[in-house]
PDB file of N, CA and C in Angstrom:
ATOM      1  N   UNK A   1      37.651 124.997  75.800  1.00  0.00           N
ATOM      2  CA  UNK A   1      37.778 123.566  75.775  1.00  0.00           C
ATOM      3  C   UNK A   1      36.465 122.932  76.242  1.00  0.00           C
ATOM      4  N   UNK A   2      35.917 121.994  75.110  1.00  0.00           N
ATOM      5  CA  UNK A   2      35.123 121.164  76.026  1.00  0.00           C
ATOM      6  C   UNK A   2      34.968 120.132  77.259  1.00  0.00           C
ATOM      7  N   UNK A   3      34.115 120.793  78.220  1.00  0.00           N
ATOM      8  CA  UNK A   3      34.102 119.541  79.318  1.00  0.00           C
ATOM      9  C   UNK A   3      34.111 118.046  79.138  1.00  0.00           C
ATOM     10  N   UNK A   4      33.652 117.694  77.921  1.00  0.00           N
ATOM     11  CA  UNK A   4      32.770 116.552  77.642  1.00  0.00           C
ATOM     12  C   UNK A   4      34.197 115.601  77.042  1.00  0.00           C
ATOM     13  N   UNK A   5      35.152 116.354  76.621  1.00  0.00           N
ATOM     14  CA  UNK A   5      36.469 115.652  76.019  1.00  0.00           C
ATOM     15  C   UNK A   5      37.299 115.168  77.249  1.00  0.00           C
ATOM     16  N   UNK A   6      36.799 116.399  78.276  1.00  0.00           N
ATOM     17  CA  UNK A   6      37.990 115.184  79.772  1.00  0.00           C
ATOM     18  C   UNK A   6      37.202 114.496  80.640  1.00  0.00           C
ATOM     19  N   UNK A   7      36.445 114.071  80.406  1.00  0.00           N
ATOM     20  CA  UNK A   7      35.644 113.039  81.453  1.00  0.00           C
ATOM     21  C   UNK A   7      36.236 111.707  80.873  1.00  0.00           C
ATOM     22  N   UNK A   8      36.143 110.956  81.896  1.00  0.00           N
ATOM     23  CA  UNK A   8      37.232 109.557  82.204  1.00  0.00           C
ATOM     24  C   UNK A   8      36.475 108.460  81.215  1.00  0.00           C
ATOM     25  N   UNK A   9      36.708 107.313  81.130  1.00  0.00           N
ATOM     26  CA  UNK A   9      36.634 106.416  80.159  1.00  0.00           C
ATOM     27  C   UNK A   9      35.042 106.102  80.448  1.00  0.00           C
ATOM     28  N   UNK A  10      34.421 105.722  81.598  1.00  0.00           N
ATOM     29  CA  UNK A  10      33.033 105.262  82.123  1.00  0.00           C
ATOM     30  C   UNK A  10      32.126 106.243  82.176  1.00  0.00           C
ATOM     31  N   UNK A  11      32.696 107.712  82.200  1.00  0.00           N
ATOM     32  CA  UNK A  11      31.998 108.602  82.410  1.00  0.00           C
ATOM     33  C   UNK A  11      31.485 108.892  80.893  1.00  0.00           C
ATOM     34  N   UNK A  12      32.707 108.890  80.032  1.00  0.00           N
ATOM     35  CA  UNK A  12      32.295 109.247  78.240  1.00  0.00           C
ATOM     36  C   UNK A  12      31.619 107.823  77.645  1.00  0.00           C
ATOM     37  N   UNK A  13      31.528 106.831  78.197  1.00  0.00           N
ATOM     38  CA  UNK A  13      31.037 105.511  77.935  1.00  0.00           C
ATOM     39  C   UNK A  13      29.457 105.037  78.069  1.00  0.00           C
ATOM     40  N   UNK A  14      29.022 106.384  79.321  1.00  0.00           N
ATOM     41  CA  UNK A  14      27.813 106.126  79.856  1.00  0.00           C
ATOM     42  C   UNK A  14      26.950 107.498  78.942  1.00  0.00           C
ATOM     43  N   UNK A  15      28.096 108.488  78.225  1.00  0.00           N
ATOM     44  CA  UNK A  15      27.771 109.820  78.037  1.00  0.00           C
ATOM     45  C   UNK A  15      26.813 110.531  78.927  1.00  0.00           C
ATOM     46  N   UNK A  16      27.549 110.851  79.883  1.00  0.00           N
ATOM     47  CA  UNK A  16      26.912 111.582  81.342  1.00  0.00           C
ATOM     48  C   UNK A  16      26.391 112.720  80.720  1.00  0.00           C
ATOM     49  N   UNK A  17      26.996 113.443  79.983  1.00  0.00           N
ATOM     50  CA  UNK A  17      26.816 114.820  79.596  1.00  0.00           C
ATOM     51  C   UNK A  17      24.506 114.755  78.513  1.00  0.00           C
ATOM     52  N   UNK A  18      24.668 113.810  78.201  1.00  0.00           N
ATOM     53  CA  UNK A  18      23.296 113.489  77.534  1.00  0.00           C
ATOM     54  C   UNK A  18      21.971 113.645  78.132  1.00  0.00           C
ATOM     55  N   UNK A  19      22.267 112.561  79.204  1.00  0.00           N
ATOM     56  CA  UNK A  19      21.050 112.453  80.413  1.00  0.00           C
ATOM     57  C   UNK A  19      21.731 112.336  81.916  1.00  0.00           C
ATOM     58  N   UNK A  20      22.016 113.455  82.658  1.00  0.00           N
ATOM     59  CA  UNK A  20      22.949 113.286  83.690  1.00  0.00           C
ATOM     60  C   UNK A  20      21.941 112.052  84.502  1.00  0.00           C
ATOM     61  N   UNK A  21      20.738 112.504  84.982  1.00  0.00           N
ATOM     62  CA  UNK A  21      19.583 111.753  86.191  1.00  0.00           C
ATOM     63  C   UNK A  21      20.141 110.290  85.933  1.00  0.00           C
ATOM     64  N   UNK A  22      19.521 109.884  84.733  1.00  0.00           N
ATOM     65  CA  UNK A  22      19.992 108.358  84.419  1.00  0.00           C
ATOM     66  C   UNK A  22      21.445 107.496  84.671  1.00  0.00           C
ATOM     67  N   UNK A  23      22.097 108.711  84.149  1.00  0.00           N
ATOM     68  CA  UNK A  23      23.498 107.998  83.585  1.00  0.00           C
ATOM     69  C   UNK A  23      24.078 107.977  84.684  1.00  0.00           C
ATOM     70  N   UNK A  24      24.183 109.110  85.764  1.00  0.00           N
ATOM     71  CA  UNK A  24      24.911 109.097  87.131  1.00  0.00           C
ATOM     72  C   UNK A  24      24.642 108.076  87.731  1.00  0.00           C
ATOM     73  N   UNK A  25      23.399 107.755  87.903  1.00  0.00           N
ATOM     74  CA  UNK A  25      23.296 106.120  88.134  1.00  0.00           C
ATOM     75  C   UNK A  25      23.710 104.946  88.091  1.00  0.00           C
ATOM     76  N   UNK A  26      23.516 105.359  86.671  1.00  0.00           N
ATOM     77  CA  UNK A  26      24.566 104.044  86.104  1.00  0.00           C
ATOM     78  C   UNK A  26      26.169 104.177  86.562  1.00  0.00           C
ATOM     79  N   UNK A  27      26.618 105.301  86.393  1.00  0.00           N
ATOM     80  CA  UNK A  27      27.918 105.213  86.546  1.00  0.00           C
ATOM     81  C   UNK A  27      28.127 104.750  87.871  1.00  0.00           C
ATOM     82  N   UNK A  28      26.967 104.945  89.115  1.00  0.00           N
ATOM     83  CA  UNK A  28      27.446 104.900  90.515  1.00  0.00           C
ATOM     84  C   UNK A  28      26.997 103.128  90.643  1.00  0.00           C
ATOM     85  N   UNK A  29      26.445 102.714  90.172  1.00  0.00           N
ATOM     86  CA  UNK A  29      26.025 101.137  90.524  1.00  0.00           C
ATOM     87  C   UNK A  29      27.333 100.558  89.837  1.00  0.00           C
ATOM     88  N   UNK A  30      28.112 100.901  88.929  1.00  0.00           N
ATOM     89  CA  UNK A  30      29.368 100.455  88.060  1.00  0.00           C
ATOM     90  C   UNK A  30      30.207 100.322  88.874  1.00  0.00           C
ATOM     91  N   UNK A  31      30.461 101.671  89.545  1.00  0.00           N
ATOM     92  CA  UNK A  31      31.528 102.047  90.969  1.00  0.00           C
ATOM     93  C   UNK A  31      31.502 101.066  91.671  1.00  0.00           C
ATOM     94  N   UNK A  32      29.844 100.933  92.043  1.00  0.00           N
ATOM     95  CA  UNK A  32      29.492 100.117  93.127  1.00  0.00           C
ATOM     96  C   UNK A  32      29.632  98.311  92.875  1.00  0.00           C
ATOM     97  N   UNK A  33      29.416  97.729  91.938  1.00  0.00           N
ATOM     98  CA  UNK A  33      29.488  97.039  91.754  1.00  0.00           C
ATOM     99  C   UNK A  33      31.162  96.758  91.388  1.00  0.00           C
ATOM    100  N   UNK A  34      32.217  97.627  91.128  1.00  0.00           N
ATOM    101  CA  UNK A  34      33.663  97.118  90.953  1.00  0.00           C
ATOM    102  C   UNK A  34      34.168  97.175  92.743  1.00  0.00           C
ATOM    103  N   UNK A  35      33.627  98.348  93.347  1.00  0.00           N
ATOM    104  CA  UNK A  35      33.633  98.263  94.624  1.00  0.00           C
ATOM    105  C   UNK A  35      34.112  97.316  95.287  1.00  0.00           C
ATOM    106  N   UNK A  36      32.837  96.644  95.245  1.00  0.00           N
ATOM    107  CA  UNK A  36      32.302  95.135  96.094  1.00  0.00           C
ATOM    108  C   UNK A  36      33.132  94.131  95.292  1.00  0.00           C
ATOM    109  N   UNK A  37      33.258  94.048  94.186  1.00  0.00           N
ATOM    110  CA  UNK A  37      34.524  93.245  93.910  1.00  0.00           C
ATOM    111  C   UNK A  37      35.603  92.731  94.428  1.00  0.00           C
ATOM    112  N   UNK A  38      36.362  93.903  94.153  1.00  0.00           N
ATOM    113  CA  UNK A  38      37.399  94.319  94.880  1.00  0.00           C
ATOM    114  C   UNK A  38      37.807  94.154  96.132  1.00  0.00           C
ATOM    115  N   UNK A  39      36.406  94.663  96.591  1.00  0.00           N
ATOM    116  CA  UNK A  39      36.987  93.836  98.225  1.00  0.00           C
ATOM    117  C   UNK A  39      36.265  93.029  98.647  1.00  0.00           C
ATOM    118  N   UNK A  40      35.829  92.165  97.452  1.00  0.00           N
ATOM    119  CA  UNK A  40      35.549  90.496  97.849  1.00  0.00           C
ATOM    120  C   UNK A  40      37.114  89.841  97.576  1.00  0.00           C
ATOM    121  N   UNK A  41      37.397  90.350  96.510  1.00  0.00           N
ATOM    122  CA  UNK A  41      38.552  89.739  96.146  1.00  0.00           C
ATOM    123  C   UNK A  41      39.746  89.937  96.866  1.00  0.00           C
ATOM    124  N   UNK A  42      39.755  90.936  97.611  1.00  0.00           N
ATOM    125  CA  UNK A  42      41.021  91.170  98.688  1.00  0.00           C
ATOM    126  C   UNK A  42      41.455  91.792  99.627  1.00  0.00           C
ATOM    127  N   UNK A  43      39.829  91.583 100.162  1.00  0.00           N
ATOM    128  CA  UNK A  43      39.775  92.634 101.964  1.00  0.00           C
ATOM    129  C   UNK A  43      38.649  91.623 102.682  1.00  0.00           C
ATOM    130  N   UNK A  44      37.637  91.095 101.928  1.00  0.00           N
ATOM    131  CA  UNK A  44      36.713  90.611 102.769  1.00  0.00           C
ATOM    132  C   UNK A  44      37.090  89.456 103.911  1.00  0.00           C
ATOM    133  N   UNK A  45      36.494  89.479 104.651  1.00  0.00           N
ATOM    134  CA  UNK A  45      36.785  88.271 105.564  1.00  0.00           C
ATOM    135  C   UNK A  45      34.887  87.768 106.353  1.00  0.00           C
ATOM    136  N   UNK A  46      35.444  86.871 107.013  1.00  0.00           N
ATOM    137  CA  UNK A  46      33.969  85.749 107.457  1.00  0.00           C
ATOM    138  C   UNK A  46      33.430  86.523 108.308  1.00  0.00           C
ATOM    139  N   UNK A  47      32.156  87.722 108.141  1.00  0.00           N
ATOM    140  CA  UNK A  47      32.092  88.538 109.190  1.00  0.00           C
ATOM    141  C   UNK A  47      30.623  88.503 109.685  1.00  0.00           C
ATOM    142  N   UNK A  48      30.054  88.390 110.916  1.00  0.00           N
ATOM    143  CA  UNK A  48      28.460  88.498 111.218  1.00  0.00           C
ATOM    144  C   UNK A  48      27.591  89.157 110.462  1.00  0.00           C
ATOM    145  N   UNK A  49      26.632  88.820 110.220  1.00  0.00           N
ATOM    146  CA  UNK A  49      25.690  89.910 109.207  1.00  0.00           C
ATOM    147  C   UNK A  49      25.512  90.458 109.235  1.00  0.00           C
ATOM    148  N   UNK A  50      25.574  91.663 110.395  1.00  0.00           N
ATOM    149  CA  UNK A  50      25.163  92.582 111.007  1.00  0.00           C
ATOM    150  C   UNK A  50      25.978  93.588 110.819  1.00  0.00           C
ATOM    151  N   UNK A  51      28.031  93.274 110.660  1.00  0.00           N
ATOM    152  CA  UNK A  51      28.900  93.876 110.753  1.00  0.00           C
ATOM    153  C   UNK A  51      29.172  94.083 108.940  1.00  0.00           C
ATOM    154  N   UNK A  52      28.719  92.699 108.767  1.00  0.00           N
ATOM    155  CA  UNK A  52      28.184  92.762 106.776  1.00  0.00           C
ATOM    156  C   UNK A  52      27.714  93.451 106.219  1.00  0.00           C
ATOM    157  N   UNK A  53      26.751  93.949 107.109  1.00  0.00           N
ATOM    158  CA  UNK A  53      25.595  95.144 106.149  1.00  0.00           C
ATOM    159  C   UNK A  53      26.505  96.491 106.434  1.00  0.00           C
ATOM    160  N   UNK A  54      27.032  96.453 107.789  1.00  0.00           N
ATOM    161  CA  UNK A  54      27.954  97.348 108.007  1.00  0.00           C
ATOM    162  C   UNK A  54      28.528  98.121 106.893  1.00  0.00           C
ATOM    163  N   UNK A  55      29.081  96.985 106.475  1.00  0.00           N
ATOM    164  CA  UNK A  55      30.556  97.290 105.904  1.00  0.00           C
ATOM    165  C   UNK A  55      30.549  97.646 104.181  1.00  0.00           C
ATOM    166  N   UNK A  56      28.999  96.729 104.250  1.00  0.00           N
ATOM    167  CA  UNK A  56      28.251  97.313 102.190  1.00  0.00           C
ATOM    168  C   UNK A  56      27.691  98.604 102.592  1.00  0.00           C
ATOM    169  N   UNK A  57      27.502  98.923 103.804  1.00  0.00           N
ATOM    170  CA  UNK A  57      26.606 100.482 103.839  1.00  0.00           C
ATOM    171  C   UNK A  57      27.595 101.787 103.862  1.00  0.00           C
ATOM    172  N   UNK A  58      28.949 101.183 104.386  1.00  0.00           N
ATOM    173  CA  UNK A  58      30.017 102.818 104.310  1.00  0.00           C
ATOM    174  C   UNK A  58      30.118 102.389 103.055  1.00  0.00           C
ATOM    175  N   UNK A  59      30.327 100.844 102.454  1.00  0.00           N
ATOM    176  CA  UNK A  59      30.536 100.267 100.938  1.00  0.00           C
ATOM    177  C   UNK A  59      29.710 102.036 100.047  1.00  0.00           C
ATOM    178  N   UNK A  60      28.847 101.923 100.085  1.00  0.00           N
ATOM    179  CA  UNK A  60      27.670 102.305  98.977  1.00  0.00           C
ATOM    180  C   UNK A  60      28.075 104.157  99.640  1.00  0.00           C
ATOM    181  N   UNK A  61      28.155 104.400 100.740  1.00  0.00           N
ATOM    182  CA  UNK A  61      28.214 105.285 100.656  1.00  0.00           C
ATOM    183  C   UNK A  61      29.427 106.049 100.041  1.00  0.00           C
ATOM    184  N   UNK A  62      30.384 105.581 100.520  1.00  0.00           N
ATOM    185  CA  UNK A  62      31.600 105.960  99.825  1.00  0.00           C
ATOM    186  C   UNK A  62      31.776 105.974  98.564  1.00  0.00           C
ATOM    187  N   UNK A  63      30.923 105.048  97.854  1.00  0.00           N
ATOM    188  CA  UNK A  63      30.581 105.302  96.369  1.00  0.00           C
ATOM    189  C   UNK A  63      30.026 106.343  96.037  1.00  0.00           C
ATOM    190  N   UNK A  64      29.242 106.951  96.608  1.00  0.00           N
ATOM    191  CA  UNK A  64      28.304 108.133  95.842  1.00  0.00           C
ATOM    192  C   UNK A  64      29.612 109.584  95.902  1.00  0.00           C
ATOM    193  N   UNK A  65      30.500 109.874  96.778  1.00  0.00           N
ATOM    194  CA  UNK A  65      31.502 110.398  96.488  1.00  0.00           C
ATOM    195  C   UNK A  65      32.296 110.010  95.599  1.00  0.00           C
ATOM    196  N   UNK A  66      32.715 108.836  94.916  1.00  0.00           N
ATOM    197  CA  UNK A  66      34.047 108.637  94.275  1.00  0.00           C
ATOM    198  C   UNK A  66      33.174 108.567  93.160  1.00  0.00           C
ATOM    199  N   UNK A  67      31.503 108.770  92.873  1.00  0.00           N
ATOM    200  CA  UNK A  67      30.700 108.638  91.314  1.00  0.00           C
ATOM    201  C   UNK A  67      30.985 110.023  90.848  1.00  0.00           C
ATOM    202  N   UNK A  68      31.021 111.158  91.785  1.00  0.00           N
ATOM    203  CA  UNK A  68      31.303 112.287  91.311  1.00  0.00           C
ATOM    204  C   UNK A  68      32.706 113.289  91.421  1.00  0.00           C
ATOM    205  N   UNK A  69      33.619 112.536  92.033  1.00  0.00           N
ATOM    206  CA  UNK A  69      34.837 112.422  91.433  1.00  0.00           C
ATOM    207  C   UNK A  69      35.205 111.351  90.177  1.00  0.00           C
ATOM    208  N   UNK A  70      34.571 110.309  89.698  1.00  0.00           N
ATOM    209  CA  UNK A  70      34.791 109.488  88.251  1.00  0.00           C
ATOM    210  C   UNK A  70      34.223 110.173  87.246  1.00  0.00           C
ATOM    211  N   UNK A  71      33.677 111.507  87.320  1.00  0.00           N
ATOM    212  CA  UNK A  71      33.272 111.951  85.693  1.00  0.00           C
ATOM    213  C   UNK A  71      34.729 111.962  85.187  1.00  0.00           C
ATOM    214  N   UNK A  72      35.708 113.302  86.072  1.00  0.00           N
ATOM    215  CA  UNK A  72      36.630 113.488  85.162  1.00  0.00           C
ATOM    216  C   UNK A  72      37.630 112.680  86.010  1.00  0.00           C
ATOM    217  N   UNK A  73      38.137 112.107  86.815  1.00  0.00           N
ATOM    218  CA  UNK A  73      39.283 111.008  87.434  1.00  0.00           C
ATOM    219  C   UNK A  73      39.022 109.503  86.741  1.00  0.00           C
ATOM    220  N   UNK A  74      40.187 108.878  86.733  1.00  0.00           N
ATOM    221  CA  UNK A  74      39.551 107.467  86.418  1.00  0.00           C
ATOM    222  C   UNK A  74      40.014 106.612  87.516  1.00  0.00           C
ATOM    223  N   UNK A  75      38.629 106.536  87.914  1.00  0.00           N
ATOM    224  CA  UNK A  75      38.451 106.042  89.407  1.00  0.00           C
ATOM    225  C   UNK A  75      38.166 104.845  89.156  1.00  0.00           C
ATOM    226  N   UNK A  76      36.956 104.199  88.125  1.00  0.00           N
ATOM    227  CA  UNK A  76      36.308 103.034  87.542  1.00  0.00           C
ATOM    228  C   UNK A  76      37.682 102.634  86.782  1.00  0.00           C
ATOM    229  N   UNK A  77      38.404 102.836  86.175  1.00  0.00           N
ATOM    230  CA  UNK A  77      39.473 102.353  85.156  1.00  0.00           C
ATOM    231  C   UNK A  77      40.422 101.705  86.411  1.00  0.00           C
ATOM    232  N   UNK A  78      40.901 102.431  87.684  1.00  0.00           N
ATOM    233  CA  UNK A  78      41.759 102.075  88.679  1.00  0.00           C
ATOM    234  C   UNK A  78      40.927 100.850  89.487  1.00  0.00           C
ATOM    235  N   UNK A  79      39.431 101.069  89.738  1.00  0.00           N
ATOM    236  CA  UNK A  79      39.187 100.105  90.417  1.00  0.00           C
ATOM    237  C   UNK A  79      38.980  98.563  89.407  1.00  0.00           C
ATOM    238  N   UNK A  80      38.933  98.415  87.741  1.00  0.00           N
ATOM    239  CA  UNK A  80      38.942  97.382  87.090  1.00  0.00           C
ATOM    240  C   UNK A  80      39.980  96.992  87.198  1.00  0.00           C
ATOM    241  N   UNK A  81      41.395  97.604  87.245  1.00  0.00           N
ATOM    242  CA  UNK A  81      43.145  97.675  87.280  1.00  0.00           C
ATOM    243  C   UNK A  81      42.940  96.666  88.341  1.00  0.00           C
ATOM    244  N   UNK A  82      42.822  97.237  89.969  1.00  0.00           N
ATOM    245  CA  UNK A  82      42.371  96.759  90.723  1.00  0.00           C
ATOM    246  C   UNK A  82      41.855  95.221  90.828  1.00  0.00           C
ATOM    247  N   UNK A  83      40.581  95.081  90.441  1.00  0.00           N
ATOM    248  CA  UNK A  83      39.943  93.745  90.261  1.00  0.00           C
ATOM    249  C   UNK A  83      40.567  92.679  89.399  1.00  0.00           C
ATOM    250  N   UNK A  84      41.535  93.289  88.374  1.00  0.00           N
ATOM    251  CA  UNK A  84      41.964  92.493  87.657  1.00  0.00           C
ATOM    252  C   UNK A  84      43.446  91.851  88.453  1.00  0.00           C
ATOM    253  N   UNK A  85      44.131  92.790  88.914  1.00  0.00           N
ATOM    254  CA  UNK A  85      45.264  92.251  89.749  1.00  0.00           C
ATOM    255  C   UNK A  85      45.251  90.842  90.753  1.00  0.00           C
ATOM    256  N   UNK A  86      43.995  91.375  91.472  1.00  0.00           N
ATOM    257  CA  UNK A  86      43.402  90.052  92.681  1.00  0.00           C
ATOM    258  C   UNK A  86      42.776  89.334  91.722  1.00  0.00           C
ATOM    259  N   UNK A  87      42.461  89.101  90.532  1.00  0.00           N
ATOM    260  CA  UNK A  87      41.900  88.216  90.132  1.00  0.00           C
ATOM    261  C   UNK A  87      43.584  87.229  89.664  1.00  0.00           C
ATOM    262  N   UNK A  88      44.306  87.808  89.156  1.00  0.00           N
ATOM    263  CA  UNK A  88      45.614  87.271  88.295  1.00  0.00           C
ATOM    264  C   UNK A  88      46.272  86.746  89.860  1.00  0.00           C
ATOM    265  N   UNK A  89      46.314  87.394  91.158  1.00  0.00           N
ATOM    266  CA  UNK A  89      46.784  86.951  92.434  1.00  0.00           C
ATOM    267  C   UNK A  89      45.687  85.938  92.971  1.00  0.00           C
ATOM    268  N   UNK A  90      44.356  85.613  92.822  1.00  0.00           N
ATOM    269  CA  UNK A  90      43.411  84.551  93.247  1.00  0.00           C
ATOM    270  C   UNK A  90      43.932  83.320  92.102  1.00  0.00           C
ATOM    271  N   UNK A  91      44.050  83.349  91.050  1.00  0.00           N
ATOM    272  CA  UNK A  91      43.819  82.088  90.468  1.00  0.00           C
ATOM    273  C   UNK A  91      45.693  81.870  90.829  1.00  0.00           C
ATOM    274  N   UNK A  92      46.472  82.459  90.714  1.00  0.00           N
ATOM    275  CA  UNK A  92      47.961  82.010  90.685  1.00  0.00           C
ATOM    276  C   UNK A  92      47.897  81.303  92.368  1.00  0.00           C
ATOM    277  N   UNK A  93      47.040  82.303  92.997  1.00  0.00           N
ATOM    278  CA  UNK A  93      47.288  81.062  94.911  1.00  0.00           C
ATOM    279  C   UNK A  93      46.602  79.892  94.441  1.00  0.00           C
ATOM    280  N   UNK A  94      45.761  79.768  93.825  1.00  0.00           N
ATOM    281  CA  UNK A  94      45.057  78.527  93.337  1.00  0.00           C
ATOM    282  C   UNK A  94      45.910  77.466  93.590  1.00  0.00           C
ATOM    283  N   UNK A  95      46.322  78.135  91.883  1.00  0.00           N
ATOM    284  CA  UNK A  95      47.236  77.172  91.227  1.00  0.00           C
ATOM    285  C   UNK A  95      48.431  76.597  92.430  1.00  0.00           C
ATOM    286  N   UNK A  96      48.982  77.156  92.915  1.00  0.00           N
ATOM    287  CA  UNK A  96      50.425  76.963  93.991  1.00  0.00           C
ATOM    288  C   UNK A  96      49.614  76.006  94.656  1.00  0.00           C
ATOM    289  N   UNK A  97      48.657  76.438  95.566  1.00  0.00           N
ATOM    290  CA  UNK A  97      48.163  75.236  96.242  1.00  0.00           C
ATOM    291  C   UNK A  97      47.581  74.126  95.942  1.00  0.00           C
ATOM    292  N   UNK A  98      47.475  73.667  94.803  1.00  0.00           N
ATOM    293  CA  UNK A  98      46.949  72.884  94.016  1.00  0.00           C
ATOM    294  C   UNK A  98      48.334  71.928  93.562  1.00  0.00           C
ATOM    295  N   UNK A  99      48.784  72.607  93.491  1.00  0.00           N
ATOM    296  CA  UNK A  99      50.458  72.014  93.048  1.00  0.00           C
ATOM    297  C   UNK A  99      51.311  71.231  94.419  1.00  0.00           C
ATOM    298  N   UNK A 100      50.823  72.049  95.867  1.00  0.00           N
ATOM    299  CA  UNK A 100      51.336  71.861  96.639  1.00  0.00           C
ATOM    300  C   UNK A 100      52.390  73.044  97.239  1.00  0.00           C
ATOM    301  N   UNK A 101      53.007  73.797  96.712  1.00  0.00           N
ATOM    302  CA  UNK A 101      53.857  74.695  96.900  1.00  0.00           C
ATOM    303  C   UNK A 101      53.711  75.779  97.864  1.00  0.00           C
ATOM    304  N   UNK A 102      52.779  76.163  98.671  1.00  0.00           N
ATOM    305  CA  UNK A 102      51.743  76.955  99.188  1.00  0.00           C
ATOM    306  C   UNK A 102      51.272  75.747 100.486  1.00  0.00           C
TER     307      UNK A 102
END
């Protein structure tokens, strides 16, 4: 069986298997960037800058593990799932409080 048929949607998207140096890259700034999303959208809170950089630096690190568990897991597919949920839960609190209901 080929390897190249079970790697996850971002991983066959970036075709890791072509130019790994490059593409792992890419795939890990993707991670990284749904990452930080994610928990802008539904963990962050008003925090000193100091505890900020903190918190993007386990951020980034913890990415470079879950880039090489996302060849073959779909880690990037769960964290868009993810971003998309708090996005459909950010605009609906909107809306309520906007209405008053909230």
């Amino acid at each position: 069986m080929d390897p190249t048929q079970r790697f996850s949607f971002f991983a066959s998207l970036y075709q890791i298997d072509e130019n790994p140096e490059i593409k792992m890259w890419l795939l890990y700034f993707t991670l990284l960037a749904l990452s930080i999303l994610v928990y802008k959208l539904g963990f962050a809170l008003k925090l000193p800058i100091l505890k900020s950089v903190l918190v993007y630096t386990f951020l980034a690190l913890g990415c470079t593990v879950l880039t090489f568990l996302a060849i073959f897991l779909p880690v990037g597919e769960g964290l868009v799932i993810a971003a998309l949920i708090l996005i459909i839960y950010k605009v609906r609190l909107r809306q309520a409080k906007r209405s008053g209901r909230v």
